[in-house]
N, C-alpha and C. Protein backbone atom coordinates (compact mmCIF):
# COMPACT_ATOMS: atom_id res chain seq x y z
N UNK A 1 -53.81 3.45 38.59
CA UNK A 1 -52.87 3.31 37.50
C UNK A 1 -53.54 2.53 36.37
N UNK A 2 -53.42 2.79 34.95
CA UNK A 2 -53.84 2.21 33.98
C UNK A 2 -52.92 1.58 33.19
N UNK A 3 -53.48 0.64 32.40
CA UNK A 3 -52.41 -0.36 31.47
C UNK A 3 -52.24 0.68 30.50
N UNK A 4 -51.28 0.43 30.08
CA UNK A 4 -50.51 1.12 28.84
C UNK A 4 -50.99 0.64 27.48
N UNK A 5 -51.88 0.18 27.40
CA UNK A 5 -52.90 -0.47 26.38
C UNK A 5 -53.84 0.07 26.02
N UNK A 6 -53.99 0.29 24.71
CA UNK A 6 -55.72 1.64 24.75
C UNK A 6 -56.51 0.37 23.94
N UNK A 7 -56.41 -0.89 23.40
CA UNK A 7 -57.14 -2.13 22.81
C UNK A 7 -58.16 -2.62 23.85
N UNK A 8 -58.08 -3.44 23.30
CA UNK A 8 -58.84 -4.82 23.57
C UNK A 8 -58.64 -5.28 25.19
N UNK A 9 -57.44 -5.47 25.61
CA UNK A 9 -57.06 -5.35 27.29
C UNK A 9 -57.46 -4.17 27.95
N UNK A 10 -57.06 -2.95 27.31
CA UNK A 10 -57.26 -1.48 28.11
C UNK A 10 -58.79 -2.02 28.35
N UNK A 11 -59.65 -2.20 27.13
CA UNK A 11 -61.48 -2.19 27.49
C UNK A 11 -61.82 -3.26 28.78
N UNK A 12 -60.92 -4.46 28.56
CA UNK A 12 -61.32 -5.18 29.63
C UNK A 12 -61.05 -4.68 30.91
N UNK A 13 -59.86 -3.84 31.20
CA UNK A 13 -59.73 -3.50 32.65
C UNK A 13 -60.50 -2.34 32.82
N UNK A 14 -60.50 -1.46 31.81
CA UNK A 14 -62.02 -0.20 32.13
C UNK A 14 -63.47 -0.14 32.21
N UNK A 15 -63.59 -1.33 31.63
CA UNK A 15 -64.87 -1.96 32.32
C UNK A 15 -65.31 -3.23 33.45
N UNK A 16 -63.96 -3.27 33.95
CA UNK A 16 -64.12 -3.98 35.59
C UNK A 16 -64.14 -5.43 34.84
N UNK A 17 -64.21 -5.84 33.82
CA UNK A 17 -64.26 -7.71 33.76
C UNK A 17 -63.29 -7.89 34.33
N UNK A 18 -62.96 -9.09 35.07
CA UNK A 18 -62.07 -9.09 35.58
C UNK A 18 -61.65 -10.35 34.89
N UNK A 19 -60.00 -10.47 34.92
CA UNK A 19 -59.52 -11.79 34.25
C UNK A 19 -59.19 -13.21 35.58
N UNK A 20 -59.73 -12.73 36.40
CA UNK A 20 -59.77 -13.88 37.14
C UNK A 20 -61.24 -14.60 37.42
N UNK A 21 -61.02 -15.92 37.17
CA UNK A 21 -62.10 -17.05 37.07
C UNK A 21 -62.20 -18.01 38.06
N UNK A 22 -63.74 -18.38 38.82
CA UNK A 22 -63.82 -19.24 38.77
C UNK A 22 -63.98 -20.33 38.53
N UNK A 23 -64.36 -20.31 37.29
CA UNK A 23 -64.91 -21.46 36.75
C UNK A 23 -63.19 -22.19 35.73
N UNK A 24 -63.56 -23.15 35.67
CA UNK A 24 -62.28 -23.94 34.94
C UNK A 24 -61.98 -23.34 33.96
N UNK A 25 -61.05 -22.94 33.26
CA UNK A 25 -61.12 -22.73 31.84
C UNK A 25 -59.60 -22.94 31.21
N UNK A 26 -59.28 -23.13 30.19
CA UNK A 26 -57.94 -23.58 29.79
C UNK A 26 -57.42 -21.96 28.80
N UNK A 27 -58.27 -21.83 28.48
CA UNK A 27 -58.18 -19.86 28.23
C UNK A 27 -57.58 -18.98 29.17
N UNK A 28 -56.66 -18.90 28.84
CA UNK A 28 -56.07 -17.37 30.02
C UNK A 28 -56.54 -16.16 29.46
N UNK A 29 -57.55 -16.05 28.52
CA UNK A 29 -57.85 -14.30 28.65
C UNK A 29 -59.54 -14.68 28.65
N UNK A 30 -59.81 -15.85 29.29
CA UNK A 30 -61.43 -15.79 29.25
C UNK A 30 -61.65 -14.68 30.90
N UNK A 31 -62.77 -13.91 30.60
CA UNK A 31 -63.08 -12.64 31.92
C UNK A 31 -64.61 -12.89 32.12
N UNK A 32 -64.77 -13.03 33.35
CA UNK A 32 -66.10 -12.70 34.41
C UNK A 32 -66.18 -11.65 34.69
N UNK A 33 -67.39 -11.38 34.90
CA UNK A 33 -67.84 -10.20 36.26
C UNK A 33 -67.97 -10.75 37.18
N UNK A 34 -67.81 -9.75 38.32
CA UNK A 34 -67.16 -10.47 39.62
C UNK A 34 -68.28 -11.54 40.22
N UNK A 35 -69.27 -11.90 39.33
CA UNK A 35 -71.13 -12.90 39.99
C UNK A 35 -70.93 -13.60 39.08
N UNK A 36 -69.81 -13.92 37.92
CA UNK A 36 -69.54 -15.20 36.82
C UNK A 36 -70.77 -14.90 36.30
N UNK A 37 -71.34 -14.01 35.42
CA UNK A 37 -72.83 -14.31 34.78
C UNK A 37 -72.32 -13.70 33.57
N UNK A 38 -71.11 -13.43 32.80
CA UNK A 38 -70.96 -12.70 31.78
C UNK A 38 -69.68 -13.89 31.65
N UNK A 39 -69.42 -14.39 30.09
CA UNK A 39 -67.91 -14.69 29.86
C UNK A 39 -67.19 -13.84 28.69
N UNK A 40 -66.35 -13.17 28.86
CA UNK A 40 -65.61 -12.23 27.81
C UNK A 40 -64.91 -12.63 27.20
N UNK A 41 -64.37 -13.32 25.85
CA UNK A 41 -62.99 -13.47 25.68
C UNK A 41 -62.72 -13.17 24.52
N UNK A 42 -61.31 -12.79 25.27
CA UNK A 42 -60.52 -11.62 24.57
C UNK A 42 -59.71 -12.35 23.30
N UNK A 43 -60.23 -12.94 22.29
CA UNK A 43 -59.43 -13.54 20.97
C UNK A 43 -58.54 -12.57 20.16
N UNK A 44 -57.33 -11.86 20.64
CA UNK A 44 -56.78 -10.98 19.02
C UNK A 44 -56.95 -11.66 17.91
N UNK A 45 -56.56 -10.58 17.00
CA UNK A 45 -56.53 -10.74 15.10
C UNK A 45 -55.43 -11.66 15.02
N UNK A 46 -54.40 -11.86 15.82
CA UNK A 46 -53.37 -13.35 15.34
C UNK A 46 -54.12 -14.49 15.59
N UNK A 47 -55.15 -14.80 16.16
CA UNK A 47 -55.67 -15.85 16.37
C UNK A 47 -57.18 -16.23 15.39
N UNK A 48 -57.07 -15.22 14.38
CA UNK A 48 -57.75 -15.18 13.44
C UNK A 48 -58.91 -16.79 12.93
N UNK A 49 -57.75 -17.64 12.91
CA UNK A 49 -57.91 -19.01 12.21
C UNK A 49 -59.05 -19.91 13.33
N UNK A 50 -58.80 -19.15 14.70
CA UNK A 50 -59.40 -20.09 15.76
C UNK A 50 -60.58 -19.25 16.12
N UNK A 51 -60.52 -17.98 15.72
CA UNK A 51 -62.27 -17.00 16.38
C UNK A 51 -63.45 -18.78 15.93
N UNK A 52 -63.67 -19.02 14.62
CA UNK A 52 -65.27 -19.94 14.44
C UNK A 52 -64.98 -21.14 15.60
N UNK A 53 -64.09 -21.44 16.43
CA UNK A 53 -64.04 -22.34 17.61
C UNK A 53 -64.57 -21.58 19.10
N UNK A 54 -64.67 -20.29 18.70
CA UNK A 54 -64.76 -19.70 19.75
C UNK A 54 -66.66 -19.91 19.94
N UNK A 55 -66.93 -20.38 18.84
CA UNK A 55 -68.80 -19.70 18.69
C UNK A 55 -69.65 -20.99 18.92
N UNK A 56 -70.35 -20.78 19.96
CA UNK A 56 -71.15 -21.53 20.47
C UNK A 56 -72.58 -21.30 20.34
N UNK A 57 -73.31 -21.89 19.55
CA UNK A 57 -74.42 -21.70 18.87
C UNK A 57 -75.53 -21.49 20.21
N UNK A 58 -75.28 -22.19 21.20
CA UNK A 58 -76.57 -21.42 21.72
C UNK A 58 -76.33 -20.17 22.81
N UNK A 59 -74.61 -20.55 22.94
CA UNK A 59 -74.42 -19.83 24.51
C UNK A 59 -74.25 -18.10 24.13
N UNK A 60 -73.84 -18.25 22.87
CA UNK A 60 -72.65 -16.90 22.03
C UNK A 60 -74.31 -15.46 21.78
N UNK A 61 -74.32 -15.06 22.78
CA UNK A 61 -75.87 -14.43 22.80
C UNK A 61 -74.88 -12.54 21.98
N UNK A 62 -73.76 -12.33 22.35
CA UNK A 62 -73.09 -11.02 21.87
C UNK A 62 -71.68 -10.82 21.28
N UNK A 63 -71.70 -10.57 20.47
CA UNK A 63 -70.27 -10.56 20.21
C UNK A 63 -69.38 -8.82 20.17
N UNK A 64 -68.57 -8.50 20.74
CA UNK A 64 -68.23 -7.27 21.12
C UNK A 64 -66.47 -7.25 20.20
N UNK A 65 -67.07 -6.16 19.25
CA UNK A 65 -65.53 -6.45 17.75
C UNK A 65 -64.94 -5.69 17.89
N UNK A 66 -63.39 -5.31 18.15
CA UNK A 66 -62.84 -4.13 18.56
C UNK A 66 -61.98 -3.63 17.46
N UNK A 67 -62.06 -2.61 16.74
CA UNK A 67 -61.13 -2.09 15.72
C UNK A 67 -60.20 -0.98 15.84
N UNK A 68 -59.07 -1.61 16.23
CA UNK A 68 -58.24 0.13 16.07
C UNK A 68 -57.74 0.70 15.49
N UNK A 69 -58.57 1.96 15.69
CA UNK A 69 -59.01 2.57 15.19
C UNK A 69 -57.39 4.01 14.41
N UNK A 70 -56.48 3.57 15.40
CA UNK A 70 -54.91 4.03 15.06
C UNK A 70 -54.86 3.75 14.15
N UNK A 71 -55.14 2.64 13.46
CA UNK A 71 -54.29 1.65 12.37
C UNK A 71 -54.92 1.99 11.08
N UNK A 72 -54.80 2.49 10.49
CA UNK A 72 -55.92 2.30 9.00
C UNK A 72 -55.25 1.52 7.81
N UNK A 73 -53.89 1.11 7.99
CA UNK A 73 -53.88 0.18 7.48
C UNK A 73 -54.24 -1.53 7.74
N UNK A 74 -54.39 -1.61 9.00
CA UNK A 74 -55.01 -2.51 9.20
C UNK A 74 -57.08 -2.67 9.25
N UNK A 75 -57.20 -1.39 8.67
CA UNK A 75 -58.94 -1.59 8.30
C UNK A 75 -59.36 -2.92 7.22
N UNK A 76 -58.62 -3.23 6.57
CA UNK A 76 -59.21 -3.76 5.41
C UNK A 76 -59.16 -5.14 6.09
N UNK A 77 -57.95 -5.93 6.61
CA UNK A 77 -58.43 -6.99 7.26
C UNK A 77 -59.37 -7.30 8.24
N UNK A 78 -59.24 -6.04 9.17
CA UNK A 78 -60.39 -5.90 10.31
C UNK A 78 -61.70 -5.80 9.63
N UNK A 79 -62.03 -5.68 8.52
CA UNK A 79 -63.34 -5.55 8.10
C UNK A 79 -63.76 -6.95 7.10
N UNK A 80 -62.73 -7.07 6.10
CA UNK A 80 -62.74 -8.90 6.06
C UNK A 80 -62.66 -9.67 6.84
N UNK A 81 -62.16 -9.79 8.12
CA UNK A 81 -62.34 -11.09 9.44
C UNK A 81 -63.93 -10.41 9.80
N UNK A 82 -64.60 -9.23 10.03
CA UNK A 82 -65.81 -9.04 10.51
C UNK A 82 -66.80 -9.75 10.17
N UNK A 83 -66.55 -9.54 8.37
CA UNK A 83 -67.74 -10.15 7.34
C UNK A 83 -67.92 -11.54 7.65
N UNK A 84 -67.04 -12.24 7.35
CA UNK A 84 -66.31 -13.52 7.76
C UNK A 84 -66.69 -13.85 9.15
N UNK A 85 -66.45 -13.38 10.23
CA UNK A 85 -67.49 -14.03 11.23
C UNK A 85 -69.23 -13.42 11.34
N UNK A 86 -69.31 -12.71 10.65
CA UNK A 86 -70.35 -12.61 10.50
C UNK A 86 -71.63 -13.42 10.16
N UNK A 87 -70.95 -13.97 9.08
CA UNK A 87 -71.67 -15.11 8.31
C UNK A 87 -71.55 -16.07 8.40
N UNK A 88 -70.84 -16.51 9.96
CA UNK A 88 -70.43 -17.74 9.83
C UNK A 88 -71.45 -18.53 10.17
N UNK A 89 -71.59 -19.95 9.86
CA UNK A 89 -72.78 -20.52 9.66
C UNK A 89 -73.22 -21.14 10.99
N UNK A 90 -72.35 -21.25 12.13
CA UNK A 90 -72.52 -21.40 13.61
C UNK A 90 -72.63 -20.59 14.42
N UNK A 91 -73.06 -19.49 13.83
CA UNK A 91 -73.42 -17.60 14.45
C UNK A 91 -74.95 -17.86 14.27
N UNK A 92 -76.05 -17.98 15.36
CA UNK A 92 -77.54 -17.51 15.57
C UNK A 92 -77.83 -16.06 14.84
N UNK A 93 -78.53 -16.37 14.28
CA UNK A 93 -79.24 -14.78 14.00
C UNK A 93 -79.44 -13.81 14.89
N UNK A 94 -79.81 -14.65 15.60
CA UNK A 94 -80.08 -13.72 16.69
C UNK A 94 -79.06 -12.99 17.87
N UNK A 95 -77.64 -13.57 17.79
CA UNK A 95 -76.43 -12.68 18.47
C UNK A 95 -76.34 -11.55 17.97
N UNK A 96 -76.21 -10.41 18.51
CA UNK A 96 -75.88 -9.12 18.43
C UNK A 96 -74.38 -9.07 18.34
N UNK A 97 -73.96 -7.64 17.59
CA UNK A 97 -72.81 -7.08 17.35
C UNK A 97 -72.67 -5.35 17.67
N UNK A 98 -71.71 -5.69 18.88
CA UNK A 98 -71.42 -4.03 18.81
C UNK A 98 -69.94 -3.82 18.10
N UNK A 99 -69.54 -3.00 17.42
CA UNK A 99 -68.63 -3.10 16.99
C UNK A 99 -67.95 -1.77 17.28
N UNK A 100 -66.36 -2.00 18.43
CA UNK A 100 -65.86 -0.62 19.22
C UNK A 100 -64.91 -0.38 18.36
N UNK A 101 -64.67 1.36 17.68
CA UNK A 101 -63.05 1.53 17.53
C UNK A 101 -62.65 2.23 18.48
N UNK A 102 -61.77 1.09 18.59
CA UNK A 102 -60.68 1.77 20.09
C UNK A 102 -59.47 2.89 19.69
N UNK A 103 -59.02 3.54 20.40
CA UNK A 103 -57.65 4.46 20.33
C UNK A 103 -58.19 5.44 19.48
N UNK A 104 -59.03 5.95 19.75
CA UNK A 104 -59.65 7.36 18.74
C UNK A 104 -59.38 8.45 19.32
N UNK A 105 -58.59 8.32 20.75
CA UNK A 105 -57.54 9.48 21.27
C UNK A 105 -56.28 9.53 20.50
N UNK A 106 -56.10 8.18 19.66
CA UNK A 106 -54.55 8.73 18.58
C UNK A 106 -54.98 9.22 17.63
N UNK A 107 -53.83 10.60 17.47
CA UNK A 107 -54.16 11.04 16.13
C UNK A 107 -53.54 10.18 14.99
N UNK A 108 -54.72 9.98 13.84
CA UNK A 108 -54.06 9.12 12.51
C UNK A 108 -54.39 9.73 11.40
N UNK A 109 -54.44 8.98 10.46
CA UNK A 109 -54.00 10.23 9.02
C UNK A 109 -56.09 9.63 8.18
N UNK A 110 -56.65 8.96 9.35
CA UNK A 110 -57.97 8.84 8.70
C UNK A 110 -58.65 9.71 9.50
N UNK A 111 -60.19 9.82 9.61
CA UNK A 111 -60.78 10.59 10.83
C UNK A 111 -61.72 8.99 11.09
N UNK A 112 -62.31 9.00 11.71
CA UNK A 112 -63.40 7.87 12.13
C UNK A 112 -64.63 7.28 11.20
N UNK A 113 -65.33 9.07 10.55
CA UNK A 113 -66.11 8.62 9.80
C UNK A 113 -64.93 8.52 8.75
N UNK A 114 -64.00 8.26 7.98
CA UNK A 114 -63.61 8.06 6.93
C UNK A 114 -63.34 6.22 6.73
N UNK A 115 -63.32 6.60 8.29
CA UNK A 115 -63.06 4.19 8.38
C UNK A 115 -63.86 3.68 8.17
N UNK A 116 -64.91 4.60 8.93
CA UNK A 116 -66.69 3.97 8.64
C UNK A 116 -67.14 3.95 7.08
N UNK A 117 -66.52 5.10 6.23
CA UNK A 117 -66.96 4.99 5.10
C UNK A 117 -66.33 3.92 4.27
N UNK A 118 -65.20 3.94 5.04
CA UNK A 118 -64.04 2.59 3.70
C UNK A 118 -64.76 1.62 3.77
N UNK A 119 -64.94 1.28 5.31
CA UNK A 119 -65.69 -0.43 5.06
C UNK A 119 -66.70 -0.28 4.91
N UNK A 120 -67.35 0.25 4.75
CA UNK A 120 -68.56 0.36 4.42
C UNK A 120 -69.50 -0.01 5.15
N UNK A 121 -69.36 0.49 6.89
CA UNK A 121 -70.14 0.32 7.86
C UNK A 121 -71.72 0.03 7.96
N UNK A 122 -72.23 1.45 6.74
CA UNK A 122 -73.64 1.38 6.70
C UNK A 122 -73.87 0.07 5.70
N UNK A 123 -73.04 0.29 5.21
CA UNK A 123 -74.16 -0.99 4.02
C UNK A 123 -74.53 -3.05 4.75
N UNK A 124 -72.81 -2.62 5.91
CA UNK A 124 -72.43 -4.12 6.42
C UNK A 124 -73.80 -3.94 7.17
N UNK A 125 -74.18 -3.04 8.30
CA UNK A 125 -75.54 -3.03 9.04
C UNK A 125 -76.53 -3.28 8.27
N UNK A 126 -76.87 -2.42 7.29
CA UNK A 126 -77.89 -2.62 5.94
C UNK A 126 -78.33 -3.98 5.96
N UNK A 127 -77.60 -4.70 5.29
CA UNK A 127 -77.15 -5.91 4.80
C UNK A 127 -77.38 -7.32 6.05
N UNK A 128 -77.50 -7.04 7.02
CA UNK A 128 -77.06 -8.52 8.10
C UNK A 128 -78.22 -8.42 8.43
N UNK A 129 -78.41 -9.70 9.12
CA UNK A 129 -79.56 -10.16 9.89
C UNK A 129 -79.75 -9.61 10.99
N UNK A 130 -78.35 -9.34 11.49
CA UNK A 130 -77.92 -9.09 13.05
C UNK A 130 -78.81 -7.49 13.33
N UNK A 131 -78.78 -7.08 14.87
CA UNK A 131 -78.63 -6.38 15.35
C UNK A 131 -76.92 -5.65 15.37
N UNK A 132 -76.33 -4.82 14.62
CA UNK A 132 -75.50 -4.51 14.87
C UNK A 132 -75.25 -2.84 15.39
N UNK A 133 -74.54 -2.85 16.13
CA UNK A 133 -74.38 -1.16 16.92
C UNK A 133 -73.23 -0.71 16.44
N UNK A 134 -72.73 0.50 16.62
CA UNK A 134 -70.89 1.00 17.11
C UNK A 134 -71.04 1.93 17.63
N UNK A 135 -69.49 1.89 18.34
CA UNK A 135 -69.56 3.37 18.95
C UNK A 135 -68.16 3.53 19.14
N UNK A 136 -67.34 4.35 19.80
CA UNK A 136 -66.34 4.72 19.79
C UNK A 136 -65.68 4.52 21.57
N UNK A 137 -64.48 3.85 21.21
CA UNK A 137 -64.10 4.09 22.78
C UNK A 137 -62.51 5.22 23.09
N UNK A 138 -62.35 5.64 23.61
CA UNK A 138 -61.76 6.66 23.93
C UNK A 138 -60.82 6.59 25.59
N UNK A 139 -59.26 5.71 25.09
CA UNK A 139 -58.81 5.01 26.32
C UNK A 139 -58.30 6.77 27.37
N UNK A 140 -58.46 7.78 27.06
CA UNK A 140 -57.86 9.16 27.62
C UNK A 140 -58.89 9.42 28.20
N UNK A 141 -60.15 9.94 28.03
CA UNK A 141 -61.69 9.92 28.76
C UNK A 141 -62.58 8.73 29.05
N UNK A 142 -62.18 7.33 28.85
CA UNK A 142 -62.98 6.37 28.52
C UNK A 142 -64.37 6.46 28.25
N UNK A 143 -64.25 7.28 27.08
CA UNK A 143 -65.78 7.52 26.54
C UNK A 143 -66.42 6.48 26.34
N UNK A 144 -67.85 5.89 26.39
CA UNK A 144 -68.57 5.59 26.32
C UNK A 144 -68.54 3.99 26.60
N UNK A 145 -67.38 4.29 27.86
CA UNK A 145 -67.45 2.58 28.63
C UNK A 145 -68.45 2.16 29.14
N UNK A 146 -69.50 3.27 29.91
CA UNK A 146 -70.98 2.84 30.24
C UNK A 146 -71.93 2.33 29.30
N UNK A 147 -71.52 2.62 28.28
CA UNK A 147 -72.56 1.97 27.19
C UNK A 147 -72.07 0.66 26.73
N UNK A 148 -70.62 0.46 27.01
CA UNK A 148 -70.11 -0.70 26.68
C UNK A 148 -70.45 -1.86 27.75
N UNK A 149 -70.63 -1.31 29.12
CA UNK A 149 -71.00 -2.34 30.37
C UNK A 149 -71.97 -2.80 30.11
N UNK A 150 -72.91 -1.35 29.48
CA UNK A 150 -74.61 -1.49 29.78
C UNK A 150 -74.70 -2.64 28.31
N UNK A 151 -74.08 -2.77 27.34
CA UNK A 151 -74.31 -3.42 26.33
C UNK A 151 -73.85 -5.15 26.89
N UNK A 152 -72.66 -5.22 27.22
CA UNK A 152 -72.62 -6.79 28.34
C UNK A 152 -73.32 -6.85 28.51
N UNK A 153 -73.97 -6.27 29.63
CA UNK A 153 -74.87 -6.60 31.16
C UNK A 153 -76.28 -7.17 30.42
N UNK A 154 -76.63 -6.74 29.38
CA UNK A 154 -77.90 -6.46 28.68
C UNK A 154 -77.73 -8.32 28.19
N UNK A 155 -77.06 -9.16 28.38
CA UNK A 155 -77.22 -10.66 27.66
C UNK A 155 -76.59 -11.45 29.20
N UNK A 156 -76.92 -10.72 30.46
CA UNK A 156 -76.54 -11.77 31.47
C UNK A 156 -78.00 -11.93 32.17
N UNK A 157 -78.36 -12.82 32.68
CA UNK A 157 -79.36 -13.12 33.64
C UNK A 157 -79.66 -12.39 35.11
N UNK A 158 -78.73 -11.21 34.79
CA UNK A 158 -78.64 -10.44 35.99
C UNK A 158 -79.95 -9.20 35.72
N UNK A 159 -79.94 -9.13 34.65
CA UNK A 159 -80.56 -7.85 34.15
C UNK A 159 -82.34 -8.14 33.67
């Protein structure tokens, strides 16, 4: 059975993080893999004000940005909070960004490349220091959740 969620939760339970911890944490949506060598957490866009508390200059090795991709009226903020942590001045150069739009099984009145073109995807990659990726996730086939694991797995000490 699957959550009724095609976001940010749907990705966490389709790629096995699991939201149970051992380690202490006062976060209820911080997620392990089941060997604690990965920490996930799941910050929504209401918590906007608190993401630069989330960033830990040496530990914060990936950051994984989820845009849904349903919403196109909500593109323009999702792409101003991006810039905005992007540059934030307690972000390493060296953390990577994959950046997922989720729910690209709903039909909406944009197509995908048209979101990519509003914000201006290529120029934000262009432009950064970062390593940045995207790709598309797809909660009906869960397209390209293996690339989303393999992109975790790729900043734990497991690999």
């Amino acid at each position: 059975m699957t959550p009724h969620r095609h976001g940010k939760q749907f990705l966490q339970w389709a790629t096995n993080l699991s939201i149970i911890s051992r380690k202490k944490s006062t976060n209820p949506n911080d997620a392990l893999t089941k060997d604690d060598i990965i920490v996930v957490r799941e910050i929504g866009g209401t918590m906007v004000q608190l993401w630069p508390s989330f960033i830990e200059p040496i530990n914060t090795r990936g950051i994984l940005y989820v845009i849904d991709a349903s919403e196109p009226e909500s593109l323009g903020k999702a792409t101003i909070h991006l810039l905005e942590f992007l540059n934030h001045p307690n972000l390493n150069e060296n953390v990577e960004v994959l950046i997922v739009f989720s729910k690209t099984d709903i039909k909406c009145s944009r197509s995908l490349s048209e979101f990519k073109f509003i914000m201006r995807l290529n120029h934000i990659i262009a432009s950064s220091k970062r390593y940045i990726s995207h790709l598309q996730f797809n909660a009906e086939s869960q397209e390209n959740q293996d690339k989303i694991l393999e992109w975790c797995f790729k900043f734990s000490n497991f690999c």
